[in-house]
C-alpha atoms as a PDB file:
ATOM      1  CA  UNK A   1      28.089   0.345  15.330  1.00  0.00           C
ATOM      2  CA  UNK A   2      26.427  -2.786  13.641  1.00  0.00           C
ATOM      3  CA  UNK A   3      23.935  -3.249  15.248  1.00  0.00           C
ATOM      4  CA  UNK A   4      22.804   0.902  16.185  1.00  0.00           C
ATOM      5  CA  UNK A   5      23.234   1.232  12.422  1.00  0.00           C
ATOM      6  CA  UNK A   6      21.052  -1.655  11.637  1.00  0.00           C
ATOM      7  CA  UNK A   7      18.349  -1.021  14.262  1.00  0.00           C
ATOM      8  CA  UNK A   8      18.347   2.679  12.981  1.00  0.00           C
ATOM      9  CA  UNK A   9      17.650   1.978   9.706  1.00  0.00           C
ATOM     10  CA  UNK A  10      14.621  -0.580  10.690  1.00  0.00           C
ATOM     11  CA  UNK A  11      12.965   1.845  12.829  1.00  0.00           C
ATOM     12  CA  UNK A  12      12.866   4.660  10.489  1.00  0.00           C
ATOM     13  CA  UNK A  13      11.742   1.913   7.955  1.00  0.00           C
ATOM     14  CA  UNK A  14       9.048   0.913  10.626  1.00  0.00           C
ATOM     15  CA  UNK A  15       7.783   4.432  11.013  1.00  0.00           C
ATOM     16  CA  UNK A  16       7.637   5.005   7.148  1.00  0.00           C
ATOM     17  CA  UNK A  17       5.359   2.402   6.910  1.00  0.00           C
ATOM     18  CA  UNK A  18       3.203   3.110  10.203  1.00  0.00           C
ATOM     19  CA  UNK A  19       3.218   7.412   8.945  1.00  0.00           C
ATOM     20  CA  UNK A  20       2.467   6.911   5.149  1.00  0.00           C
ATOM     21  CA  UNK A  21       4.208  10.289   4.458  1.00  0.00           C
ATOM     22  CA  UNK A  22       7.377  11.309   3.172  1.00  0.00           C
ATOM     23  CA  UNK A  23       9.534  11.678   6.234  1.00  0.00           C
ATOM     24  CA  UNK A  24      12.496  13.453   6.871  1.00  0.00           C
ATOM     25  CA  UNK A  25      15.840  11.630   6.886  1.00  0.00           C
ATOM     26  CA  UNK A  26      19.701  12.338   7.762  1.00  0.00           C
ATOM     27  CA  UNK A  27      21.612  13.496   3.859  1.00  0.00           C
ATOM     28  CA  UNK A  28      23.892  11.289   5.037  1.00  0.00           C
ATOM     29  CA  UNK A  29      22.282   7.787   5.346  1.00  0.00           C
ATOM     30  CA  UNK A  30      22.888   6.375   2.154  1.00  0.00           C
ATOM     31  CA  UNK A  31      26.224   7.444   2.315  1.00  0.00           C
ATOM     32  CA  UNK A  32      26.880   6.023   5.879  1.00  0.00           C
ATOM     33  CA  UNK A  33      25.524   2.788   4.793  1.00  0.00           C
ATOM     34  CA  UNK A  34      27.345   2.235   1.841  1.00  0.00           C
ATOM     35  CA  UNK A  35      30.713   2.719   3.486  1.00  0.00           C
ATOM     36  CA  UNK A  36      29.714   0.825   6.318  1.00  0.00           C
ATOM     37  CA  UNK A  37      28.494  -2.177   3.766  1.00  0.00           C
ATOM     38  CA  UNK A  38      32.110  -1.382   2.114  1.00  0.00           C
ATOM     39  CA  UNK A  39      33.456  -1.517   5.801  1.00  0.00           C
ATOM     40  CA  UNK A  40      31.974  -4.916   6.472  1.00  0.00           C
ATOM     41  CA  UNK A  41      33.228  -6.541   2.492  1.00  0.00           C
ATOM     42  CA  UNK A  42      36.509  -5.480   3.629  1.00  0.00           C
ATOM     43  CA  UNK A  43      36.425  -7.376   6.973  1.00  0.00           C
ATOM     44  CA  UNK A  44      34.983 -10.358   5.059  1.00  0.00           C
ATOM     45  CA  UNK A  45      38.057 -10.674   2.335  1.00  0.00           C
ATOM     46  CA  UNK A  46      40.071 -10.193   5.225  1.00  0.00           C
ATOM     47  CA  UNK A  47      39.550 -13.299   6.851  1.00  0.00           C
ATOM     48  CA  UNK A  48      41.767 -16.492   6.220  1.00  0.00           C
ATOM     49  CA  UNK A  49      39.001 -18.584   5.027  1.00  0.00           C
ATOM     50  CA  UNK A  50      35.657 -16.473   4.801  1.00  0.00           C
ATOM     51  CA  UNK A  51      34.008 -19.393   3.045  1.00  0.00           C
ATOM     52  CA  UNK A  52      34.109 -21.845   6.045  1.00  0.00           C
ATOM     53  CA  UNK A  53      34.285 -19.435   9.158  1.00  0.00           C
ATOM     54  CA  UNK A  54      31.473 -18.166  11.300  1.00  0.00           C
ATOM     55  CA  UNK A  55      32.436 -14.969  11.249  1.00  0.00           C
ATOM     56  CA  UNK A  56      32.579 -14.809   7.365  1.00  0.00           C
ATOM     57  CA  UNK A  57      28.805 -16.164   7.549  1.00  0.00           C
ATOM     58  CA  UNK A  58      27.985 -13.456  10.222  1.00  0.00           C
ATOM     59  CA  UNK A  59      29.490 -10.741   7.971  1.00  0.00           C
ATOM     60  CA  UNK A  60      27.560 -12.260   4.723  1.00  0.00           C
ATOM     61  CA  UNK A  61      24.415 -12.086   6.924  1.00  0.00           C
ATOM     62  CA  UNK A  62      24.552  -8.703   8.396  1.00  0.00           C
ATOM     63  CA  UNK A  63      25.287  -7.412   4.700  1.00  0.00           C
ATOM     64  CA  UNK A  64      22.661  -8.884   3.776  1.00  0.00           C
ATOM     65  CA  UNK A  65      20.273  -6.911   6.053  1.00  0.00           C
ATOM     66  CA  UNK A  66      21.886  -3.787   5.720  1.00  0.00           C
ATOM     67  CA  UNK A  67      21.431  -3.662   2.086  1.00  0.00           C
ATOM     68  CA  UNK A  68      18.359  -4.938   1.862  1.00  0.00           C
ATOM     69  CA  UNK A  69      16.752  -2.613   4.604  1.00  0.00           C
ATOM     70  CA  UNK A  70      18.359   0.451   2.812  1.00  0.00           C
ATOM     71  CA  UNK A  71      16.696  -0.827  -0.360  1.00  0.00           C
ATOM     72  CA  UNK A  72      13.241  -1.115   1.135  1.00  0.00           C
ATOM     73  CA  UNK A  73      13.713   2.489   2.295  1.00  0.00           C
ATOM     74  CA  UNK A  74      14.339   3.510  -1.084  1.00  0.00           C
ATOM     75  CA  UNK A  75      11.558   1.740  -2.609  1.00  0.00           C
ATOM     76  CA  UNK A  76       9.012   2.839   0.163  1.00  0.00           C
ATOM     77  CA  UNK A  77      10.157   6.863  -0.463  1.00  0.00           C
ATOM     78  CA  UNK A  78       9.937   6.311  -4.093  1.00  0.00           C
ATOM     79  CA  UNK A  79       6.392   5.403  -3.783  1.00  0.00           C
ATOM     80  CA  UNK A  80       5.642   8.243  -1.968  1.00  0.00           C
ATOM     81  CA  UNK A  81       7.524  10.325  -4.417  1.00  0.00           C
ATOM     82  CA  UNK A  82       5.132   9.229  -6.911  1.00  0.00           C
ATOM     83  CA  UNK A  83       1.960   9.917  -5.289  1.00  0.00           C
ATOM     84  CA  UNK A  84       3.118  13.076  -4.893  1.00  0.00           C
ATOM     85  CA  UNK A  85       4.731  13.513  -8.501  1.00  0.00           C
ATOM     86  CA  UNK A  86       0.980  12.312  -9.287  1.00  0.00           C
ATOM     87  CA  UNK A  87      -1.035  14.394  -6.944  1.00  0.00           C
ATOM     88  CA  UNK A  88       1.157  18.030  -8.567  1.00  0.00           C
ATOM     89  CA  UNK A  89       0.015  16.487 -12.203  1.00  0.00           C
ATOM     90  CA  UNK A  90      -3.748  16.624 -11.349  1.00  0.00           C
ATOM     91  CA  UNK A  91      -3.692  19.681  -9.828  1.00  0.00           C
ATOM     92  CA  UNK A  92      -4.322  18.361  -6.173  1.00  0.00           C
ATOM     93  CA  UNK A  93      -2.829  19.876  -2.869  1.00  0.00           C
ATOM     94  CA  UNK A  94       0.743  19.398  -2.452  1.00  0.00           C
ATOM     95  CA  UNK A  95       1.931  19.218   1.472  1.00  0.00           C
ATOM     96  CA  UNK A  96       5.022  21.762   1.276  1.00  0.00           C
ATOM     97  CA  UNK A  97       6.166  20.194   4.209  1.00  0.00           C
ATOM     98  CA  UNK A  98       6.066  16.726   3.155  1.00  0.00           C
ATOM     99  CA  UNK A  99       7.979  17.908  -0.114  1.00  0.00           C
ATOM    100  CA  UNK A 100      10.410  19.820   0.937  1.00  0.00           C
ATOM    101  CA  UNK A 101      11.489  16.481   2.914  1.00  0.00           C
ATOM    102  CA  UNK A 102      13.193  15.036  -0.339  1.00  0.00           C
ATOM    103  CA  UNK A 103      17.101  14.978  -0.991  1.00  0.00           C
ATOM    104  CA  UNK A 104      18.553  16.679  -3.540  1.00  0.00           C
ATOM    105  CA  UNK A 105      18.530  13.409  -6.011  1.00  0.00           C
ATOM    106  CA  UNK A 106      14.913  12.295  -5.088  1.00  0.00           C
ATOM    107  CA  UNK A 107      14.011  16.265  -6.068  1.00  0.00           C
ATOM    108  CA  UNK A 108      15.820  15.476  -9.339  1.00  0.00           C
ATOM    109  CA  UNK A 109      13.886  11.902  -9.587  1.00  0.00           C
ATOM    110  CA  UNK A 110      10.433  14.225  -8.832  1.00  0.00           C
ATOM    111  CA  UNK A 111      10.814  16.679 -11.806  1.00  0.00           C
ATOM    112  CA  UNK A 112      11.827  13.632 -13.761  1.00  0.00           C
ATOM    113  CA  UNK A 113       8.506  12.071 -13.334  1.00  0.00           C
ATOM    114  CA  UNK A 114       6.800  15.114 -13.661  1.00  0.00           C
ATOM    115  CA  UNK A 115       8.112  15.252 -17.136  1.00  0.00           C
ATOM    116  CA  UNK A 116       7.533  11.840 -18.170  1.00  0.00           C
ATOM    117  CA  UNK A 117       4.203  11.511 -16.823  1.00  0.00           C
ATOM    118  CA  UNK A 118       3.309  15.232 -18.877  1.00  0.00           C
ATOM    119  CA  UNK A 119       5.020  13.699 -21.921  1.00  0.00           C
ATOM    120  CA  UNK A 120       2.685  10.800 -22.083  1.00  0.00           C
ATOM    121  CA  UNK A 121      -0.256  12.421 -21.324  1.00  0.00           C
ATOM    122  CA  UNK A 122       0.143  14.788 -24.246  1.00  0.00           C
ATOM    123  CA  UNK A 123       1.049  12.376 -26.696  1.00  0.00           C
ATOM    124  CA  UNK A 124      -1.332   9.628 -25.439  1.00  0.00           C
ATOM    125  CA  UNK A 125      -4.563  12.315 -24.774  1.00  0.00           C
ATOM    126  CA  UNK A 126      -4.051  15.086 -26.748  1.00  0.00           C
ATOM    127  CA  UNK A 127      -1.993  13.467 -29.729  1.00  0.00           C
ATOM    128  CA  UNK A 128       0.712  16.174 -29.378  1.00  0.00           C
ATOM    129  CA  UNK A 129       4.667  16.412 -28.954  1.00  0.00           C
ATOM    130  CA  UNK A 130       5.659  17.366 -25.757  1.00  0.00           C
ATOM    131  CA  UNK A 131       8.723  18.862 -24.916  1.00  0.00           C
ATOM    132  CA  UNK A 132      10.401  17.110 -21.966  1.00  0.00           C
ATOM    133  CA  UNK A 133      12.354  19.251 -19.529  1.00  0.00           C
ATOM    134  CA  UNK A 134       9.617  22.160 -18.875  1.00  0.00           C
ATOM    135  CA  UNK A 135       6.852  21.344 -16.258  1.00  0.00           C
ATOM    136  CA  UNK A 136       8.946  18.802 -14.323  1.00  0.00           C
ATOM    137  CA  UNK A 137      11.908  21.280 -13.829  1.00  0.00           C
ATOM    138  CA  UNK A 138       9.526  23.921 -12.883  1.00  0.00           C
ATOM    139  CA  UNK A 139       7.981  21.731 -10.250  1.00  0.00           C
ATOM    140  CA  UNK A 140      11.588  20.942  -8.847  1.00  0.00           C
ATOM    141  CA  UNK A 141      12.057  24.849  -9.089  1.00  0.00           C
ATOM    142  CA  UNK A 142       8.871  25.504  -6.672  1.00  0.00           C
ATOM    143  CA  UNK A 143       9.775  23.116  -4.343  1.00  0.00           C
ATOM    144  CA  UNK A 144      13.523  24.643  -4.627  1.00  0.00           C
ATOM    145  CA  UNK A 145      12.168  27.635  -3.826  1.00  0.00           C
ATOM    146  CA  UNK A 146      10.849  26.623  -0.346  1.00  0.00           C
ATOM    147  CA  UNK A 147      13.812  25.592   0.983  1.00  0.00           C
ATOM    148  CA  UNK A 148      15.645  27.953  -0.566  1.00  0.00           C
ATOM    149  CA  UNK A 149      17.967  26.136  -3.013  1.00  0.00           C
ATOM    150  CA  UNK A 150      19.104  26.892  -5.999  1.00  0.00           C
ATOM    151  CA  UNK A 151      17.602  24.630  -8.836  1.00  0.00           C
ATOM    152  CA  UNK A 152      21.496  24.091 -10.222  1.00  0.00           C
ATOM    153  CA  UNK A 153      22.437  22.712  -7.130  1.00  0.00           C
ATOM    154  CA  UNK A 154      20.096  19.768  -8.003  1.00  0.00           C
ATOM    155  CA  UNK A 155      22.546  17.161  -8.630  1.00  0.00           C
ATOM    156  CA  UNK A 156      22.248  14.890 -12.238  1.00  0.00           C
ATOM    157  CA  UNK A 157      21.221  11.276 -12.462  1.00  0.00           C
ATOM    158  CA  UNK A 158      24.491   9.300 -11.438  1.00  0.00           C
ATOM    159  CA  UNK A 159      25.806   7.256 -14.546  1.00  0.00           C
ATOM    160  CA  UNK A 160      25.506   3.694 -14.498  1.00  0.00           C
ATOM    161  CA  UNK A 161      28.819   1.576 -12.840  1.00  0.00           C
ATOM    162  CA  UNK A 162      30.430  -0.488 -15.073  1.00  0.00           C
ATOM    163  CA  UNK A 163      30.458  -4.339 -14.682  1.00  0.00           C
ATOM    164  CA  UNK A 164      34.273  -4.181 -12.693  1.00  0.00           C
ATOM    165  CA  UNK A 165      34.689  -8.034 -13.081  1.00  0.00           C
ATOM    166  CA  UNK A 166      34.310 -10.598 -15.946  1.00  0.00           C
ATOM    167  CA  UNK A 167      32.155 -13.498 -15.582  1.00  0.00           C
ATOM    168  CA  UNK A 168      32.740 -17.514 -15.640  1.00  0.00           C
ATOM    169  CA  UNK A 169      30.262 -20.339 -15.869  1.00  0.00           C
ATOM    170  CA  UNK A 170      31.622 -23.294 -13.600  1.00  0.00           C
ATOM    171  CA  UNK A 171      29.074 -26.145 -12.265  1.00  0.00           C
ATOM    172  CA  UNK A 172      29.310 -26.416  -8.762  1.00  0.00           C
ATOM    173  CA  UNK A 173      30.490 -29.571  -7.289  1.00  0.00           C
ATOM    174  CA  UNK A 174      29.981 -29.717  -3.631  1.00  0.00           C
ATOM    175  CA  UNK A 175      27.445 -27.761  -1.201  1.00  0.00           C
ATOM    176  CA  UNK A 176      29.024 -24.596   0.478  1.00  0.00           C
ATOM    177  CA  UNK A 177      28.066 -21.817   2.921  1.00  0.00           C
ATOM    178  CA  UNK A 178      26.523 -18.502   1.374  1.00  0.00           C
ATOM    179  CA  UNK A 179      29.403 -15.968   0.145  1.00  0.00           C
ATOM    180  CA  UNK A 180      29.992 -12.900  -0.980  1.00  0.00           C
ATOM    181  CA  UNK A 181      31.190 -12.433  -4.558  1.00  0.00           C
ATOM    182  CA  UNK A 182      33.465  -9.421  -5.552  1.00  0.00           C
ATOM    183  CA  UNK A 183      30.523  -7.794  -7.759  1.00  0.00           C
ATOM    184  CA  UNK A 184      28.791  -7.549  -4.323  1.00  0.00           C
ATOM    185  CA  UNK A 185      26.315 -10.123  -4.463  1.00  0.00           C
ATOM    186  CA  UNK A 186      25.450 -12.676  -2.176  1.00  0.00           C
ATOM    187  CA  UNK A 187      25.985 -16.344  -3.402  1.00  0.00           C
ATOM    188  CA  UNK A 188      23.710 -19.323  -2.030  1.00  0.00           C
ATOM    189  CA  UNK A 189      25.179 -22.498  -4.149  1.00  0.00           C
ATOM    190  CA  UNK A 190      24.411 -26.006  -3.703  1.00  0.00           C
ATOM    191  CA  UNK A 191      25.659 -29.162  -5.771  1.00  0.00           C
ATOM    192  CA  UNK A 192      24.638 -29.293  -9.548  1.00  0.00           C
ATOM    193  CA  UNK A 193      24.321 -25.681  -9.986  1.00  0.00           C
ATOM    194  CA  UNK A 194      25.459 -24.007 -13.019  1.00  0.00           C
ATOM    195  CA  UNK A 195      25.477 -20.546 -12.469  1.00  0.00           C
ATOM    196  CA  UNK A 196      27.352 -17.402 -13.592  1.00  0.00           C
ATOM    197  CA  UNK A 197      30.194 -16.086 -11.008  1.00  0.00           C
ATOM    198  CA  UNK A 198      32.567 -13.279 -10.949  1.00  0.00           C
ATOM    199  CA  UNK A 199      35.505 -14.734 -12.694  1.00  0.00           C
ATOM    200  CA  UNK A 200      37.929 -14.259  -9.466  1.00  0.00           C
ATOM    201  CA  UNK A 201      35.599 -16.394  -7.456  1.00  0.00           C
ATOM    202  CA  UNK A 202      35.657 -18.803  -9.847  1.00  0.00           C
ATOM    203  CA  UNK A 203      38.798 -19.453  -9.767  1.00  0.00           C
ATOM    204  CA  UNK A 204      38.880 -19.854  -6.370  1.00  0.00           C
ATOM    205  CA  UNK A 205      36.607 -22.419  -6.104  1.00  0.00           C
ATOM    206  CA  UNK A 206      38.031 -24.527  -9.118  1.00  0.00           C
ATOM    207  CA  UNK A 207      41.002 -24.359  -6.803  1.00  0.00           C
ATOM    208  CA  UNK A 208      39.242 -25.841  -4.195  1.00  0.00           C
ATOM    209  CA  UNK A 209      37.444 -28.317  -6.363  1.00  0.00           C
ATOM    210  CA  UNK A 210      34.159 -26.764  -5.386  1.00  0.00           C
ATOM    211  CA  UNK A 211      33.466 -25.955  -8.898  1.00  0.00           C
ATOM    212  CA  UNK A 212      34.526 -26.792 -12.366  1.00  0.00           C
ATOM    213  CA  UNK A 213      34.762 -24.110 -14.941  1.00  0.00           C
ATOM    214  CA  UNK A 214      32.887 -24.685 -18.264  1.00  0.00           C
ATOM    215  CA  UNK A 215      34.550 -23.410 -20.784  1.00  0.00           C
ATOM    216  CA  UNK A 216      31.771 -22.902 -24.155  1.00  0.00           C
ATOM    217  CA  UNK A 217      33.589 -22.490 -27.340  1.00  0.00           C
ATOM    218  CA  UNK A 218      31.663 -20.399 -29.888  1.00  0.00           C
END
């Protein structure tokens, strides 16, 4: 499933870049790969030692790609979102059927930009106050309207995630392999680095005498 996923995701990256256009994707992808990048942490902290095993490199590795290719989809359709966010401001033809190719939260994300981009043009241009919230919802509301979904159904912004793990500063003592920290990041440490980790990790590598914990009184 690794690899299909993997090679799915780089193809339909591939043929955003080749088409240009918005293109049509599954409602599900983001959610497949985040439980399948939640799938793979799980297999990592399950290992005996993930820090010195192959496999726990392997798994670092093909998180790694995952989440990066999923981010360079993102960032590619957000592009596109804005040319189009654009092209509706200055009153230039809008391809229905490219538009109606956005999920619900990139519709949200259009009418968003609408507003913002309406906002500044009125107080920037025209010297004027502009209430947010109009033209972009309306836009979001015509493209609604072609597929035939309710504007409420448009689902809000998700809140921020709180940080789920304090933070130590420790000064690294020996070179290691690339690991996985339980914030989700990807560590590449060598000797004499001082860097920030998630406190849990931290401990386990003053354990190990990897690291040493510096402790800054205020």
């Amino acid at each position: 499933m690794a690899t299909d996923l993997l090679e799915k995701l780089r193809q339909m990256l591939l043929d955003m870049h080749h088409s240009g256009r918005l293109s049509h994707i599954e409602p599900g992808l983001y959610e497949d790969a985040r439980a399948y990048v939640e799938k793979l942490k799980a297999d990592y902290y399950g290992l005996k030692n993930p820090l010195e095993s192959r496999a726990g490199s392997l798994l670092i590795e093909e998180i790694g790609s995952v989440t990066d290719t999923v981010q360079e989809i993102f960032s590619v359709r957000t592009r596109q979102i804005l040319d189009l966010a654009f092209q509706q401001m200055e009153g230039q033809y809008t391809d229905k059927e490219e538009a109606r190719k956005m999920l619900p939260a990139e519709r949200a994300m259009y009418g968003q930009i609408i507003d913002a981009i309406e906002g500044c043009r009125e107080a920037l241009v025209h010297g004027e106050t502009y209430p947010f919230g109009s033209d972009g919802a309306a836009a979001v509301d015509r493209l609604d309207e072609v597929d035939g979904i309710p504007a409420s159904e448009v689902p809000a912004a998700p809140a921020p995630r709180p940080v789920q793990s304090p933070y130590a500063l420790v000064h690294i003592l020996s070179d290691m392999e690339s690991f996985m920290g339980v914030d989700g990041r990807t560590y590449a440490l060598e000797r004499g680095d001082i860097v920030t980790l998630p406190e849990n990790n931290a401990d386990v590598l003053c354990e190990h005498d990897i690291a040493l914990n510096i402790r800054l009184n205020k």
